[in-house]
Protein backbone atom coordinates (compact mmCIF):
# COMPACT_ATOMS: atom_id res chain seq x y z
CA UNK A 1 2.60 16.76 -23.96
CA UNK A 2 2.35 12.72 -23.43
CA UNK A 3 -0.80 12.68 -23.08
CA UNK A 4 -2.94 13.28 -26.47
CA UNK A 5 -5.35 16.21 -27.18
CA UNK A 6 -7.81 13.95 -28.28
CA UNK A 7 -7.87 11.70 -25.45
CA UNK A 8 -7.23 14.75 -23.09
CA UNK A 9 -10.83 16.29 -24.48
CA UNK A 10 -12.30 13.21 -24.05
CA UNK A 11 -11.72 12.39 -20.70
CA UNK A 12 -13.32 16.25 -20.13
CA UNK A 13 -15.87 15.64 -22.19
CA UNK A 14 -16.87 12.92 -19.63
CA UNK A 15 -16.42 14.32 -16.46
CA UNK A 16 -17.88 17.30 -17.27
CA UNK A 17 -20.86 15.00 -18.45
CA UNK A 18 -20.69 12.95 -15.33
CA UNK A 19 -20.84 16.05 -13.10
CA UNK A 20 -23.62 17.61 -14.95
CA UNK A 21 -25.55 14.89 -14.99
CA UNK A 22 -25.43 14.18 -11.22
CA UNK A 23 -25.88 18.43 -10.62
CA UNK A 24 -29.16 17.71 -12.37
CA UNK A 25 -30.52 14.82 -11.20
CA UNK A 26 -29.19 14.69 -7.60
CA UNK A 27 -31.71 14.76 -4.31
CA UNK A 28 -30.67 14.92 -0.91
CA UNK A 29 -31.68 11.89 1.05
CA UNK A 30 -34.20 12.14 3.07
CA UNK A 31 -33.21 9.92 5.64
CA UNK A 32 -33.59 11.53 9.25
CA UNK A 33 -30.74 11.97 10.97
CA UNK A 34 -31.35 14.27 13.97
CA UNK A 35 -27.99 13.95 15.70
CA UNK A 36 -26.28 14.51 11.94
CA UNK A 37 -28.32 17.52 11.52
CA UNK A 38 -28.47 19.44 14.74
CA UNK A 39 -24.68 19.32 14.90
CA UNK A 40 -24.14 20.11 11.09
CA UNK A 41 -26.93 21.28 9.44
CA UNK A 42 -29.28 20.09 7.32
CA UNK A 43 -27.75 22.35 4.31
CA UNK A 44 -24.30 20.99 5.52
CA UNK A 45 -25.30 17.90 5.42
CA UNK A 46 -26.97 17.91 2.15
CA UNK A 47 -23.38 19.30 0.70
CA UNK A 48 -21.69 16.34 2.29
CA UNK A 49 -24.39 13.50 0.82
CA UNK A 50 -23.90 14.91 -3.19
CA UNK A 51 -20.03 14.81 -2.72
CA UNK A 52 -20.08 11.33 -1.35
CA UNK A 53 -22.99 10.34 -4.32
CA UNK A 54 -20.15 11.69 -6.73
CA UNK A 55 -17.49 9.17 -4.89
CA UNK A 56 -19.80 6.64 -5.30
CA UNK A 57 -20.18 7.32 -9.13
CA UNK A 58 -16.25 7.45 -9.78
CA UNK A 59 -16.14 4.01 -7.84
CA UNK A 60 -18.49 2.18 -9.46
CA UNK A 61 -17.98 3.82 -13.37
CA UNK A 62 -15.72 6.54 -13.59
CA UNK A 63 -11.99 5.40 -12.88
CA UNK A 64 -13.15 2.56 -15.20
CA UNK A 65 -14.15 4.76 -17.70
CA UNK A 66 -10.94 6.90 -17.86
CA UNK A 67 -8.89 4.17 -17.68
CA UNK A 68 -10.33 2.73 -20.98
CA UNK A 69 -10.22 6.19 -23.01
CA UNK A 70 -6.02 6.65 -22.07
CA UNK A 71 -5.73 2.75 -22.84
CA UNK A 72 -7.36 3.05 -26.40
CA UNK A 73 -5.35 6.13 -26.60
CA UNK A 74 -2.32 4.51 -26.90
CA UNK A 75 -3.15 2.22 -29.14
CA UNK A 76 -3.55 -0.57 -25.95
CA UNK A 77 -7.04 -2.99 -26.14
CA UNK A 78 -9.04 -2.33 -23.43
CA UNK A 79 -12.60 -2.95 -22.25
CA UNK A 80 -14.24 -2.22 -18.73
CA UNK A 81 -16.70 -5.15 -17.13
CA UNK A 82 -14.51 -7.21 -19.43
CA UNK A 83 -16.17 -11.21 -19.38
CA UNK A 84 -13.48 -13.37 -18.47
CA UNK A 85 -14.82 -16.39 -19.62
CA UNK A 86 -13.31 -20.01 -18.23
CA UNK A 87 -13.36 -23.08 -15.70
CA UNK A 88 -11.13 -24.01 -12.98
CA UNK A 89 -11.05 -27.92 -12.74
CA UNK A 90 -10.88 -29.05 -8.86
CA UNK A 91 -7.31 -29.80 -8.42
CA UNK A 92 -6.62 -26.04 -9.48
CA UNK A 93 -9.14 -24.44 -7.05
CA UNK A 94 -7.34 -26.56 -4.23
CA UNK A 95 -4.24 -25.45 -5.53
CA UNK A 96 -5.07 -21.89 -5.30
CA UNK A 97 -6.90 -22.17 -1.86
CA UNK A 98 -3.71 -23.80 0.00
CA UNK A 99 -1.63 -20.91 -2.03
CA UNK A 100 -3.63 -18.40 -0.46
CA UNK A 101 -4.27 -20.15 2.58
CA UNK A 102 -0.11 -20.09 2.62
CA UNK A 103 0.10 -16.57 1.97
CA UNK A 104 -2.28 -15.54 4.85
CA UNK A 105 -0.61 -17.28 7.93
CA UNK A 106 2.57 -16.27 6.39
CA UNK A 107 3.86 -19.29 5.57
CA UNK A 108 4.96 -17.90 1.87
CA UNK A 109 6.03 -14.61 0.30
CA UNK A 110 4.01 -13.73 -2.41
CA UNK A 111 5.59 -14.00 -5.97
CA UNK A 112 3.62 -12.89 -8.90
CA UNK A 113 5.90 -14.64 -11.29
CA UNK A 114 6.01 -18.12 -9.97
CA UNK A 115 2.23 -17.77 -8.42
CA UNK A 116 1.29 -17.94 -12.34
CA UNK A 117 3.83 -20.13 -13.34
CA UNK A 118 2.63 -22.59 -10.68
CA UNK A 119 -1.07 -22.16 -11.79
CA UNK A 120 0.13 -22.47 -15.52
CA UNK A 121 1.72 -25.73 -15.02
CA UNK A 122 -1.48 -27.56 -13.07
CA UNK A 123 -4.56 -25.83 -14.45
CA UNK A 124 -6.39 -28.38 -16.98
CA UNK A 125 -8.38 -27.39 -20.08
CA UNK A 126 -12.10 -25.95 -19.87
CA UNK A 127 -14.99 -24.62 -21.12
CA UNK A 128 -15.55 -21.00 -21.56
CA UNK A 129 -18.22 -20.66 -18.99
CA UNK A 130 -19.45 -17.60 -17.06
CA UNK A 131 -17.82 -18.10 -13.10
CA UNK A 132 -19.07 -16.17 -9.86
CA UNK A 133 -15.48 -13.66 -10.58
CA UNK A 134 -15.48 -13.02 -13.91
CA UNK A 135 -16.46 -10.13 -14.24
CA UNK A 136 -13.16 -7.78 -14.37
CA UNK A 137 -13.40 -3.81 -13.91
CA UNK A 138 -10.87 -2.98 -16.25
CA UNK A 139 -8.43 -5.11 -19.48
CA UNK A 140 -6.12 -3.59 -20.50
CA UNK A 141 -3.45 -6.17 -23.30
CA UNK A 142 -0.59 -4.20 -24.09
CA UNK A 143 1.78 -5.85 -26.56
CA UNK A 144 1.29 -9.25 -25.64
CA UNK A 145 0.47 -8.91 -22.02
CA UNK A 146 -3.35 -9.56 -20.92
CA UNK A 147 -3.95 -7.45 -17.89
CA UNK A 148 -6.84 -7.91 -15.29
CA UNK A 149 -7.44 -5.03 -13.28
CA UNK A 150 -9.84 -5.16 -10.47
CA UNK A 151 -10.21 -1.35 -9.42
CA UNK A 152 -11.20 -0.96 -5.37
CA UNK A 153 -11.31 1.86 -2.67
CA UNK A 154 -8.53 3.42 -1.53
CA UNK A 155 -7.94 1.97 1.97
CA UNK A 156 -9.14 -1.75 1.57
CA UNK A 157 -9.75 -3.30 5.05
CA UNK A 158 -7.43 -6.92 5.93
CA UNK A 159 -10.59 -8.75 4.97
CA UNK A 160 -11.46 -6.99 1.83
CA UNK A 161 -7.36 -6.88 0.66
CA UNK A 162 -7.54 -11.12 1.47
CA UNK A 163 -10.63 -11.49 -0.50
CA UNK A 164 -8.89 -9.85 -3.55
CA UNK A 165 -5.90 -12.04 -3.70
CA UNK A 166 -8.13 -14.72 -4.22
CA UNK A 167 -10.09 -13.52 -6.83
CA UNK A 168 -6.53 -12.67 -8.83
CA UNK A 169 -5.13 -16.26 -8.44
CA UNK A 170 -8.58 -17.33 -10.23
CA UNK A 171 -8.75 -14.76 -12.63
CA UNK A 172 -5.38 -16.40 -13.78
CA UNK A 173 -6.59 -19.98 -13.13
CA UNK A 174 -9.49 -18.71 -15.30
CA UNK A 175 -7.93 -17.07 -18.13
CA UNK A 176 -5.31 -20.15 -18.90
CA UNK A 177 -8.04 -22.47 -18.36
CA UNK A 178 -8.42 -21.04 -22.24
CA UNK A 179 -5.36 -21.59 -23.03
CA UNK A 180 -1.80 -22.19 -21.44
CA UNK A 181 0.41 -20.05 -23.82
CA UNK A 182 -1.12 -16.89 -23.03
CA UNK A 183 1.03 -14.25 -20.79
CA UNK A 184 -1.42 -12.90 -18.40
CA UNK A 185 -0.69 -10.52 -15.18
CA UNK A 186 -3.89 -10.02 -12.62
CA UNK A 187 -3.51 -6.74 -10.85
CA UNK A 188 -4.77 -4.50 -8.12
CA UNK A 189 -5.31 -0.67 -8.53
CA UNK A 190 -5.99 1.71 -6.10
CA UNK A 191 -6.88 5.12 -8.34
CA UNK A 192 -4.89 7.48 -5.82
CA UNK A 193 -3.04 7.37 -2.73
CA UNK A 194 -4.61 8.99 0.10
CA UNK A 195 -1.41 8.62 2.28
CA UNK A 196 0.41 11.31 -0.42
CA UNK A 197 2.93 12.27 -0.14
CA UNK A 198 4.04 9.38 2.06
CA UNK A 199 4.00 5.68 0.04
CA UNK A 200 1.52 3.92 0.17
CA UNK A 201 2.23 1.33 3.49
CA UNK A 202 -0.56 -0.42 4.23
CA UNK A 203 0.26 -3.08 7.17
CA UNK A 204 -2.42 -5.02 4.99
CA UNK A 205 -0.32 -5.63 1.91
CA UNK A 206 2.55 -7.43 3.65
CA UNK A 207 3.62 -10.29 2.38
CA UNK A 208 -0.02 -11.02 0.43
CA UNK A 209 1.04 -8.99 -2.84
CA UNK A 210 4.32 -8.95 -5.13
CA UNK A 211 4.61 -5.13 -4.56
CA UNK A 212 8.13 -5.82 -6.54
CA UNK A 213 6.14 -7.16 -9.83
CA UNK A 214 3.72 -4.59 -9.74
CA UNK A 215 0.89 -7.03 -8.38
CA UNK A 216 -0.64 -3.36 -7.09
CA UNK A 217 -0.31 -0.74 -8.80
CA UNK A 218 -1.57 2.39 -6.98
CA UNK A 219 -2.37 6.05 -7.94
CA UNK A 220 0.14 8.01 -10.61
CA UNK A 221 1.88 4.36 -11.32
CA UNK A 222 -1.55 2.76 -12.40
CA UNK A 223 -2.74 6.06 -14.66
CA UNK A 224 0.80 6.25 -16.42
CA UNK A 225 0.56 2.11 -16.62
CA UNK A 226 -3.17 1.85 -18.58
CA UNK A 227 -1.55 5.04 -20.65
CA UNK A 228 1.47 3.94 -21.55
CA UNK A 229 3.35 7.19 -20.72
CA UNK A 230 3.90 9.53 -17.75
CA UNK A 231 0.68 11.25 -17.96
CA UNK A 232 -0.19 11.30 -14.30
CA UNK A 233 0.08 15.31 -14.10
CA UNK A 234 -1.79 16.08 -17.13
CA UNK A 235 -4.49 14.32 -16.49
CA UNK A 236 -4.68 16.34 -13.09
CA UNK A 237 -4.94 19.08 -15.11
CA UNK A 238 -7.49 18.02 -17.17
CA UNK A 239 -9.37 17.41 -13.83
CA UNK A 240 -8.58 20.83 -12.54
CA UNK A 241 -9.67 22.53 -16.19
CA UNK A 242 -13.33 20.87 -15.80
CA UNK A 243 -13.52 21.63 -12.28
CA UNK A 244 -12.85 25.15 -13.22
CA UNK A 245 -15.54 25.39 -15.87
CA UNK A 246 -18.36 23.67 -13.76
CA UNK A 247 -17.03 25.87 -10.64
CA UNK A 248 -20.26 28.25 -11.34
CA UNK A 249 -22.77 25.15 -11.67
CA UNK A 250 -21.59 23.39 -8.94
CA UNK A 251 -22.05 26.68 -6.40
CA UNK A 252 -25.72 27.10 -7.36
CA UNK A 253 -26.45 23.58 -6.85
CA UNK A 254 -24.25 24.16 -3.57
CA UNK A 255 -26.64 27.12 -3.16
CA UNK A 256 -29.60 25.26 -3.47
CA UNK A 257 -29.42 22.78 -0.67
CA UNK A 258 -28.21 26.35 2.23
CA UNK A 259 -31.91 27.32 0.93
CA UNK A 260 -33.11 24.04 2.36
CA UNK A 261 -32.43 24.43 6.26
C-alpha cells in the first residue's frame, strides 16, 4: 500500500463525518417548483436537492480538505485557504494583462516555464499586503517547490477557464513580489474527470494552459501529485469503504423524503 493507514483512516474519518453531518442536518428546500415536481416528484426531487447539497460541500471544503491530509501525509507542507500575501507594482499587472490578453486571441502558446520566468525578471519588490486573489484553495511546497492550487468544477465554462489564467499569472506576480529566488508553480485542478475514460479535451484549454508542464492537473494526476505517490485507487477505496458503512444511514434519510410526497 502507498497510501498510509493513518492517512487512509483519516480521510474516512472525515467523510464519514461530512456525510453524517449533512444526513442530520439536511432540509429539502422549499422552493416551489411545480413543473420540477409534477414531472418528478416531490420525494424525487428532494433525493436530487441533498445529493447536489453534498456536491456543493465537496466543492467548497472537501477536495480541499483531503488534499491537505495526503499532503501532510507525506511529509509535504500544506494548508487550504492558504493567505498569499504580496503586491504587484503597475508595470507587472500590465505585463500580465497583455500576457493574457496574448494568450486569449491566440497570439502566444502558453508556457508555464517562461510565463514565470518572464514575471520573475520584471516584478519589483512589495509589501506583504492582502490582494482581491489571495486567497488560494490549496499549498502544497514539496521539496523546494511552492505550489498554488486553485481547485474548480469539473467542466469550467471559456469564461470561467480565462478568468483562472489570470488569477495564476498574479498568484506568481504575487508570491515573488516577496521575494525573487523562490521556485513557485501556480496550478489548476480539476478533482476528477467526468469525460473518463476518454482524456480530458476541453476545446477551452487550448492554447491558454501548459498542459505539457502540468499547469492543470486533473483527476488521478492531481490526487497522486498532493500525495506524492500513486494513490489514486486507494483512495477510491477508501471512498467506496465509507460509502459502504453509511449505505444503511443514507437509505433512511433516502426514506424519509418518499414519506414526504
Amino acid at each position: 500500500m502507498l497510501l498510509p493507514s493513518r492517512t487512509a483512516k483519516e480521510i474516512a474519518e472525515l467523510l464519514a463525518a461530512t456525510v453524517r453531518e449533512k444526513i442530520r442536518t439536511y432540509q429539502p428546500e422549499t422552493m416551489h417548483m411545480p413543473f420540477h415536481h409534477r414531472l418528478l416528484g416531490k420525494d424525487r426531487y428532494a433525493v436530487f436537492s441533498f445529493i447536489q447539497s453534498m456536491n456543493t460541500t465537496f466543492g467548497m471544503s472537501i477536495w480541499e480538505q483531503i488534499a491537505v491530509v495526503l499532503a501532510k501525509g507525506a511529509g509535504n507542507s500544506a494548508e487550504r485557504q492558504h493567505k498569499l500575501l504580496g503586491e504587484i507594482d503597475a508595470e507587472t499587472e500590465n505585463l500580465i494583462n497583455d500576457l493574457h490578453y496574448k494568450l486569449r486571441k491566440g497570439e502566444i502558446t502558453a508556457n508555464k516555464i517562461d510565463e514565470v520566468e518572464h514575471i520573475r525578471r520584471h516584478v519589483k519588490k512589495g509589501r506583504n499586503n492582502i490582494d482581491p486573489d489571495s486567497t488560494v484553495d490549496l499549498f502544497v511546497k514539496a521539496e523546494d517547490i511552492e505550489n498554488y492550487f486553485d481547485i474548480t468544477s469539473a467542466k469550467p465554462n471559456m469564461k470561467e477557464f480565462v478568468a483562472l489564467k489570470h488569477k495564476l499569472l498574479r498568484w506568481t506576480a504575487l508570491r515573488l513580489s516577496q521575494d525573487k529566488n523562490l521556485r513557485v508553480f501556480t496550478r489548476l485542478a480539476i478533482p476528477y474527470n467526468p469525460y473518463h475514460p476518454e482524456p480530458y479535451e476541453r476545446w477551452t484549454l487550448r492554447g491558454l494552459y501548459d498542459l505539457e508542464n502540468d499547469e492543470i492537473v486533473i483527476g488521478e494526476e492531481f490526487w497522486n501529485f498532493v500525495a506524492s505517490a500513486k494513490i489514486y485507487e486507494e483512495l477510491l477505496d477508501v471512498f467506496q469503504s465509507v460509502g459502504d458503512a453509511l449505505r444503511e444511514e443514507i437509505d433512511r434519510k433516502f426514506s424519509e423524503f418518499r414519506k414526504k410526497k
